[in-house]
PDB file of N, CA and C in Angstrom:
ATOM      1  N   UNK A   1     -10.920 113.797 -77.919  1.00  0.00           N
ATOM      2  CA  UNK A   1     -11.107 114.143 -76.520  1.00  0.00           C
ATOM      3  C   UNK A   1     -11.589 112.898 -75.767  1.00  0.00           C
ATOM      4  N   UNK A   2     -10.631 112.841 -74.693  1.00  0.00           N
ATOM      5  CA  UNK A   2     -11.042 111.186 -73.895  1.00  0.00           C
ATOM      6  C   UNK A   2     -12.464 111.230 -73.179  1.00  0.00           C
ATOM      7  N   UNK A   3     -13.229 110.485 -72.733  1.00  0.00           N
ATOM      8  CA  UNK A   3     -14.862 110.552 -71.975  1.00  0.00           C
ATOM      9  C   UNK A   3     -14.176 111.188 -71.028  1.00  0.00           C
ATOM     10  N   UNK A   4     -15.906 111.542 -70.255  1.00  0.00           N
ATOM     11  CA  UNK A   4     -15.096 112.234 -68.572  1.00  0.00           C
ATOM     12  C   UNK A   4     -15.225 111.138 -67.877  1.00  0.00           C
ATOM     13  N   UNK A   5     -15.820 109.554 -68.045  1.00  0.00           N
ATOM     14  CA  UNK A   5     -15.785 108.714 -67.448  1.00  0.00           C
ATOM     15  C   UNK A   5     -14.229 108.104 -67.097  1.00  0.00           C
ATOM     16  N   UNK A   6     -13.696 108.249 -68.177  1.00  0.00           N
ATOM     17  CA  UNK A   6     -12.376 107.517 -68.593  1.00  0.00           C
ATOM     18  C   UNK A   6     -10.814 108.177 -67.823  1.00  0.00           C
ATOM     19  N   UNK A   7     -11.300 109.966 -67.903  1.00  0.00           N
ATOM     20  CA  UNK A   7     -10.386 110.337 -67.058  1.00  0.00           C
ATOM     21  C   UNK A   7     -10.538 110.887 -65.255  1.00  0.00           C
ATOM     22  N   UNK A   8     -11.777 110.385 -65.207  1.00  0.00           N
ATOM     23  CA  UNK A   8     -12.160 110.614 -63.817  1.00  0.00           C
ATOM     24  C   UNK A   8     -11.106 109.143 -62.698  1.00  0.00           C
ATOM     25  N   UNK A   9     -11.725 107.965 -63.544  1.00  0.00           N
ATOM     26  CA  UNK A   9     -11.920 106.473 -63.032  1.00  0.00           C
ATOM     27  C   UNK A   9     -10.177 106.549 -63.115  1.00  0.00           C
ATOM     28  N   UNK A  10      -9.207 106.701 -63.548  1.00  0.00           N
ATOM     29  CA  UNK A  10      -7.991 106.171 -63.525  1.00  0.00           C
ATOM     30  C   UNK A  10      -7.141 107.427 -63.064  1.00  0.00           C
ATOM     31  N   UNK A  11      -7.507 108.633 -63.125  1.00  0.00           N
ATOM     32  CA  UNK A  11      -6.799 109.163 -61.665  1.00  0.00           C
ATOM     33  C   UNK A  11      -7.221 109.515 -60.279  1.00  0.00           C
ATOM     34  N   UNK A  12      -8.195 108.535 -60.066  1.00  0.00           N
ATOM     35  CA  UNK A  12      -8.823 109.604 -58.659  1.00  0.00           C
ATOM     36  C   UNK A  12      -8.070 107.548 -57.970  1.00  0.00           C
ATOM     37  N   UNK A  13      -7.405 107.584 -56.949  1.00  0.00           N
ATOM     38  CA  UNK A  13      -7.544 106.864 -55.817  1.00  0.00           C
ATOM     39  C   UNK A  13      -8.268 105.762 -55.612  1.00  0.00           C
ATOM     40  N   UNK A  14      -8.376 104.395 -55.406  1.00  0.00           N
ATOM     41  CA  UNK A  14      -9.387 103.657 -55.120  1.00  0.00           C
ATOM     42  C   UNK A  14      -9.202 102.616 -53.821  1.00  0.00           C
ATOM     43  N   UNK A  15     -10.405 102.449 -53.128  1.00  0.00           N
ATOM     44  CA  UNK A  15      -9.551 101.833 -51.606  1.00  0.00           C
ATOM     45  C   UNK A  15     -10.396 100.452 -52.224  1.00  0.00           C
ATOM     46  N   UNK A  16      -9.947  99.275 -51.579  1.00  0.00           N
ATOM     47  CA  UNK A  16     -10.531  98.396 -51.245  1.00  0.00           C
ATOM     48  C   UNK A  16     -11.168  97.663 -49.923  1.00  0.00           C
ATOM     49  N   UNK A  17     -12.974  97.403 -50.343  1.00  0.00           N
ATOM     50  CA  UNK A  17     -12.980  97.185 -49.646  1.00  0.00           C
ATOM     51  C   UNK A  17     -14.121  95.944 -49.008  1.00  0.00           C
ATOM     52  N   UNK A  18     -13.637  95.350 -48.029  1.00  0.00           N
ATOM     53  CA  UNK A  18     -14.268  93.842 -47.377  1.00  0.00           C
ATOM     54  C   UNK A  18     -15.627  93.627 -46.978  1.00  0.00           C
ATOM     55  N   UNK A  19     -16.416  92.558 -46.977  1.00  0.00           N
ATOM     56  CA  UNK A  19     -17.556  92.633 -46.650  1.00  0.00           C
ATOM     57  C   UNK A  19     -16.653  90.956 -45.777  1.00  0.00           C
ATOM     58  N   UNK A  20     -16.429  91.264 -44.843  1.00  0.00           N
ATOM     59  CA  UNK A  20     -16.292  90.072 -43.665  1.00  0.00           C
ATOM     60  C   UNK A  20     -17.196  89.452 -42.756  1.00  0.00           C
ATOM     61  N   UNK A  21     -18.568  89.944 -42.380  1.00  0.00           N
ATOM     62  CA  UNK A  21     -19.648  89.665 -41.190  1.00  0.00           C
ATOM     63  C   UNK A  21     -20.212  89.531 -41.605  1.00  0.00           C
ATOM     64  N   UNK A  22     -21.497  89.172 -41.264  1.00  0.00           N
ATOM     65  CA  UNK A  22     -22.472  89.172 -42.023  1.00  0.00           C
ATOM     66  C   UNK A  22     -24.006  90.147 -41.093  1.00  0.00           C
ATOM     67  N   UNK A  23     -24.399  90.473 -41.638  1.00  0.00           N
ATOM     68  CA  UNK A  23     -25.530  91.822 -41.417  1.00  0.00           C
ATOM     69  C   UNK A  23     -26.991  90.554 -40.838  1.00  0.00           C
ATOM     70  N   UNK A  24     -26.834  89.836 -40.931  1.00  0.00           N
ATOM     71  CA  UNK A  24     -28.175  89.209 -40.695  1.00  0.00           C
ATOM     72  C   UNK A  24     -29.130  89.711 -39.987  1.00  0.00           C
ATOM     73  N   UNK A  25     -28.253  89.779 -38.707  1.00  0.00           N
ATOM     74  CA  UNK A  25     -28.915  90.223 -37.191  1.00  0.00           C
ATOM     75  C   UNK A  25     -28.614  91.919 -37.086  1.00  0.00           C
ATOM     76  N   UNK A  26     -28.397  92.954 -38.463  1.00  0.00           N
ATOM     77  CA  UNK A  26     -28.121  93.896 -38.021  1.00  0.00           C
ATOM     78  C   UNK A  26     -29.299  94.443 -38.523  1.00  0.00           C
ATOM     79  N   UNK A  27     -29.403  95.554 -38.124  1.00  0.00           N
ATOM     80  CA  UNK A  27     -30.703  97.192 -38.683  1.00  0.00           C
ATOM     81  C   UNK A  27     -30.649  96.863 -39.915  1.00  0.00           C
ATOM     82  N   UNK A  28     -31.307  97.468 -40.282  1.00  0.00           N
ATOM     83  CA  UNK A  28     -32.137  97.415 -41.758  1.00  0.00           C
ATOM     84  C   UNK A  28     -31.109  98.536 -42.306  1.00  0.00           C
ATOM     85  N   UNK A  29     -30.749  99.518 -42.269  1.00  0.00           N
ATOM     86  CA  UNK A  29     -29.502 100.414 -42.514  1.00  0.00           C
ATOM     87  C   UNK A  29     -28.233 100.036 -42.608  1.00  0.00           C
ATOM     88  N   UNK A  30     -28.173  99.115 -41.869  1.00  0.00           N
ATOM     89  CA  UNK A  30     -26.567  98.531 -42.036  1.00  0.00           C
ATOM     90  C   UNK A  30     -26.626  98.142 -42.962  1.00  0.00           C
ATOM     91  N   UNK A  31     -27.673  96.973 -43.247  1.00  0.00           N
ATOM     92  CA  UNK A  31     -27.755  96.274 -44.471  1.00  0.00           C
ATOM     93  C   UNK A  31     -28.022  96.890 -46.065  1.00  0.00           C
ATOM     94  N   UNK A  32     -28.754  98.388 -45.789  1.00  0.00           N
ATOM     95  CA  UNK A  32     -28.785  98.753 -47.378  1.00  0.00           C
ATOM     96  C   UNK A  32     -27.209  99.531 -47.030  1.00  0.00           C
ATOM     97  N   UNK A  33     -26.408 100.114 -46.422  1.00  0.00           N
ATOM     98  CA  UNK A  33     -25.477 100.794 -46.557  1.00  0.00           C
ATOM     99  C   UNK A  33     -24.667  99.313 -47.546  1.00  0.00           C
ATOM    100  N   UNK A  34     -24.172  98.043 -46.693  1.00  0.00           N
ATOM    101  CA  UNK A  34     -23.811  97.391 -47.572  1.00  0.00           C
ATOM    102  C   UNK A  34     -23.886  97.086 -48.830  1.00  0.00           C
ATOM    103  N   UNK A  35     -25.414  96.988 -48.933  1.00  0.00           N
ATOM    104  CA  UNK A  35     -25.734  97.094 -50.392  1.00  0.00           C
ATOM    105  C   UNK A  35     -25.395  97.738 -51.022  1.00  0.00           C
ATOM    106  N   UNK A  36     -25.375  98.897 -50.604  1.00  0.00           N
ATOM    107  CA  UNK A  36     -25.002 100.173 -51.484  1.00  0.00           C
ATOM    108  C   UNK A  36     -24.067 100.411 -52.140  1.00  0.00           C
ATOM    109  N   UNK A  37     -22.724  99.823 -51.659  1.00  0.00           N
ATOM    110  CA  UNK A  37     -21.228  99.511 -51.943  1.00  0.00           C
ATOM    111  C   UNK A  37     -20.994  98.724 -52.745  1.00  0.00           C
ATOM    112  N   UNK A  38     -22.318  97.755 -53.135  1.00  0.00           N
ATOM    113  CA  UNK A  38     -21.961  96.628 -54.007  1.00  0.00           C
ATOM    114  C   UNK A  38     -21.772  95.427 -53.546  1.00  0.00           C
ATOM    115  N   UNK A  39     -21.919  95.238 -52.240  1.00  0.00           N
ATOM    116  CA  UNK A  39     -21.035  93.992 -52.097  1.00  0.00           C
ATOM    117  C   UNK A  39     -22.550  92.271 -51.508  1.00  0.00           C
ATOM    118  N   UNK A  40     -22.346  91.876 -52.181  1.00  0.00           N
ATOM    119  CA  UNK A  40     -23.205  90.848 -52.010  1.00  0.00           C
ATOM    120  C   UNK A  40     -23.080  89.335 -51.263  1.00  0.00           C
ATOM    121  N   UNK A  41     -21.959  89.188 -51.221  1.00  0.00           N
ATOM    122  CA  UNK A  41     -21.042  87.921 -49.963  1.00  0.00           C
ATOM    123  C   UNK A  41     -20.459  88.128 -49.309  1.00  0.00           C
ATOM    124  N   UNK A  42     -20.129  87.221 -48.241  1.00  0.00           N
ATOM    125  CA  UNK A  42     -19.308  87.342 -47.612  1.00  0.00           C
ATOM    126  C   UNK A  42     -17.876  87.228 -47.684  1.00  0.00           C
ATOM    127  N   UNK A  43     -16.715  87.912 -47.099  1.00  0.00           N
ATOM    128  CA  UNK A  43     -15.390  88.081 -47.850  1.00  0.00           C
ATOM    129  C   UNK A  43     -15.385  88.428 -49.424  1.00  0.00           C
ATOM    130  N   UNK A  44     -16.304  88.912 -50.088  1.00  0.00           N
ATOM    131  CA  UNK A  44     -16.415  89.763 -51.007  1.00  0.00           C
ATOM    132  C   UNK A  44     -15.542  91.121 -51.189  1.00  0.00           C
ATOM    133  N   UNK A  45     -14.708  91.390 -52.085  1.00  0.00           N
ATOM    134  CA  UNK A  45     -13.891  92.516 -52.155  1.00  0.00           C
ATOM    135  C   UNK A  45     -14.535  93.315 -53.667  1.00  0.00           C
ATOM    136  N   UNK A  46     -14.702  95.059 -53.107  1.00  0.00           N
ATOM    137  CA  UNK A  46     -15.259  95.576 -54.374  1.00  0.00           C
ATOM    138  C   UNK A  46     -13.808  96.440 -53.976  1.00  0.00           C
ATOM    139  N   UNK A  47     -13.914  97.348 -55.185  1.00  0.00           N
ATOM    140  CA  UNK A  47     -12.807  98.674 -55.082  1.00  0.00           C
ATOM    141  C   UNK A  47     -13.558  99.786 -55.351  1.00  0.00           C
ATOM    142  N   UNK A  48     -13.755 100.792 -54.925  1.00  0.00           N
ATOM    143  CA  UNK A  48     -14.200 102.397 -54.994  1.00  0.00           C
ATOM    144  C   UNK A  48     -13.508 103.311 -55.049  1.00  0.00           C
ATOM    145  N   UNK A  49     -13.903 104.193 -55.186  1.00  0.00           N
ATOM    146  CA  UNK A  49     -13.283 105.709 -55.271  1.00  0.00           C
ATOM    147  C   UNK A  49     -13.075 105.795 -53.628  1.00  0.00           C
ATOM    148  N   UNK A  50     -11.871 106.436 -53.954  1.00  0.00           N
ATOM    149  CA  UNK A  50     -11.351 107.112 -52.322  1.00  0.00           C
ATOM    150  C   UNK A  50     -11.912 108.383 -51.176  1.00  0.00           C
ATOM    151  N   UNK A  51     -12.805 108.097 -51.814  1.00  0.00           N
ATOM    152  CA  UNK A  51     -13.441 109.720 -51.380  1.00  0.00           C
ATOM    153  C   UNK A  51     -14.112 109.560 -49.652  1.00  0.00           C
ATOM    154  N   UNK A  52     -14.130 110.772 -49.249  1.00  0.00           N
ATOM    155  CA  UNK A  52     -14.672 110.865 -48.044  1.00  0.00           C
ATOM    156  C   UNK A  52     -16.052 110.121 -47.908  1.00  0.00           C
ATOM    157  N   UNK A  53     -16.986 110.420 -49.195  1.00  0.00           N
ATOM    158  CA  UNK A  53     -18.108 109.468 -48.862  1.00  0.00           C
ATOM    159  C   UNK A  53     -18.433 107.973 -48.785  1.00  0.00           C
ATOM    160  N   UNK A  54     -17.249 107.453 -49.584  1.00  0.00           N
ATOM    161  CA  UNK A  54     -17.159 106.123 -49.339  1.00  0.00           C
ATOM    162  C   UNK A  54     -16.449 105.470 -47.887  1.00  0.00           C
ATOM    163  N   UNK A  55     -15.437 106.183 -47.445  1.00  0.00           N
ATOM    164  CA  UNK A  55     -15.220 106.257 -46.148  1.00  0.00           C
ATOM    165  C   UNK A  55     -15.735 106.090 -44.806  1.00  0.00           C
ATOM    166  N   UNK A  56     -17.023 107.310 -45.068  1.00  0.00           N
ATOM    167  CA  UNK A  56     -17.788 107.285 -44.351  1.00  0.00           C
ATOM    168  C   UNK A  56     -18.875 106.481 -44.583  1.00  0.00           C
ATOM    169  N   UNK A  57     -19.153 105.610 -45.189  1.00  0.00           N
ATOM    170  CA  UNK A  57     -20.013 104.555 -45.271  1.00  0.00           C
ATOM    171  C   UNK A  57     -19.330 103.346 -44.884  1.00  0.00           C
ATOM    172  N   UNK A  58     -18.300 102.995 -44.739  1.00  0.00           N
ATOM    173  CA  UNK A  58     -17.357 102.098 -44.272  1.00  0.00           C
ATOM    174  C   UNK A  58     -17.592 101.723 -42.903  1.00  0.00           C
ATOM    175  N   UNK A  59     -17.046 103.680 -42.454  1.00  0.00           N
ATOM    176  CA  UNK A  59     -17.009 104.113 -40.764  1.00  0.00           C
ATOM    177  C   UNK A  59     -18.447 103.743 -39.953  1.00  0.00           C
ATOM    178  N   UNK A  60     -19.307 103.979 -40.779  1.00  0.00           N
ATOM    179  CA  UNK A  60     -21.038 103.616 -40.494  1.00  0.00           C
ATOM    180  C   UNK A  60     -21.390 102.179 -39.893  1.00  0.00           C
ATOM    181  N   UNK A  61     -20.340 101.539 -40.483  1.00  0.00           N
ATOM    182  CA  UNK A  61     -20.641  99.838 -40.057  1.00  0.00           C
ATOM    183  C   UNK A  61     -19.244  99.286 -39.940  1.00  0.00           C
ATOM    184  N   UNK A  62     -18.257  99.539 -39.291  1.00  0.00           N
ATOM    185  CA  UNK A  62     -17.396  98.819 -38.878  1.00  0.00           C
ATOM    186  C   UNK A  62     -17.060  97.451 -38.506  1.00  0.00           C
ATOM    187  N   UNK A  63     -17.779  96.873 -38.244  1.00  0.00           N
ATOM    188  CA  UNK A  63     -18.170  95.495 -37.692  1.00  0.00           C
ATOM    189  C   UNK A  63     -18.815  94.877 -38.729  1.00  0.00           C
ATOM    190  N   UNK A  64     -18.836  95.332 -40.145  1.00  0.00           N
ATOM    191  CA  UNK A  64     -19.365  94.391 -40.833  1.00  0.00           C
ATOM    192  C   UNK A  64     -18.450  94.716 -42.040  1.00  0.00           C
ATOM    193  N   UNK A  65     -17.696  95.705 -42.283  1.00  0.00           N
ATOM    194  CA  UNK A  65     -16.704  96.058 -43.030  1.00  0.00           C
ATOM    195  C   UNK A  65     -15.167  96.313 -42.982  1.00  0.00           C
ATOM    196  N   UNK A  66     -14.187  96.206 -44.036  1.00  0.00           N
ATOM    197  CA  UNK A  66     -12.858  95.989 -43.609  1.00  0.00           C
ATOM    198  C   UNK A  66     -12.369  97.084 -44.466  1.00  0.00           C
ATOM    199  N   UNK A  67     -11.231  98.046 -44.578  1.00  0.00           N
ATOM    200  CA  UNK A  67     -10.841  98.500 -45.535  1.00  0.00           C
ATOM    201  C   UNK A  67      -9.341  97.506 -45.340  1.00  0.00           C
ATOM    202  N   UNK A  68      -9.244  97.092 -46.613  1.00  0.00           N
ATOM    203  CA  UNK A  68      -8.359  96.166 -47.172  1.00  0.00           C
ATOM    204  C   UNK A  68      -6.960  96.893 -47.982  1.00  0.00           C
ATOM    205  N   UNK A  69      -5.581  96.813 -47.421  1.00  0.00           N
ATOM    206  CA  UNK A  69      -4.616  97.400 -47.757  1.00  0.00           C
ATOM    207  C   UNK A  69      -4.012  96.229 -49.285  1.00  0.00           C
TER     208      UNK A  69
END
């Protein structure tokens, strides 16, 4: 029987996505939302799950994030 890690991660969707701006001068929220995603540089690309909640953490900071086709 395969993990549930193993068959979750390779059929669910994954977007990519940009850390282009930089948060310096932003809220203290912008900046842990970034964090939160993983992403630690600038023009940094992580990949996630497609899900509405990652989405909406995207949508949260627009100006400091890209979703990358």
């Amino acid at each position: 029987m395969p993990r549930r890690s193993e068959t979750t991660n390779e059929s669910q969707p994954k977007i990519r996505i940009q850390y282009y701006r930089s948060f310096i001068a932003a809220p203290k929220t912008h900046k842990s939302i970034v964090r939160s995603l993983g992403l630690r540089k600038l023009n940094q690309i992580v990949e996630r799950p497609d899900s509405d909640a990652m989405r909406g953490a995207v949508a949260k900071v627009p100006h400091l994030l890209r979703i990358v086709e």
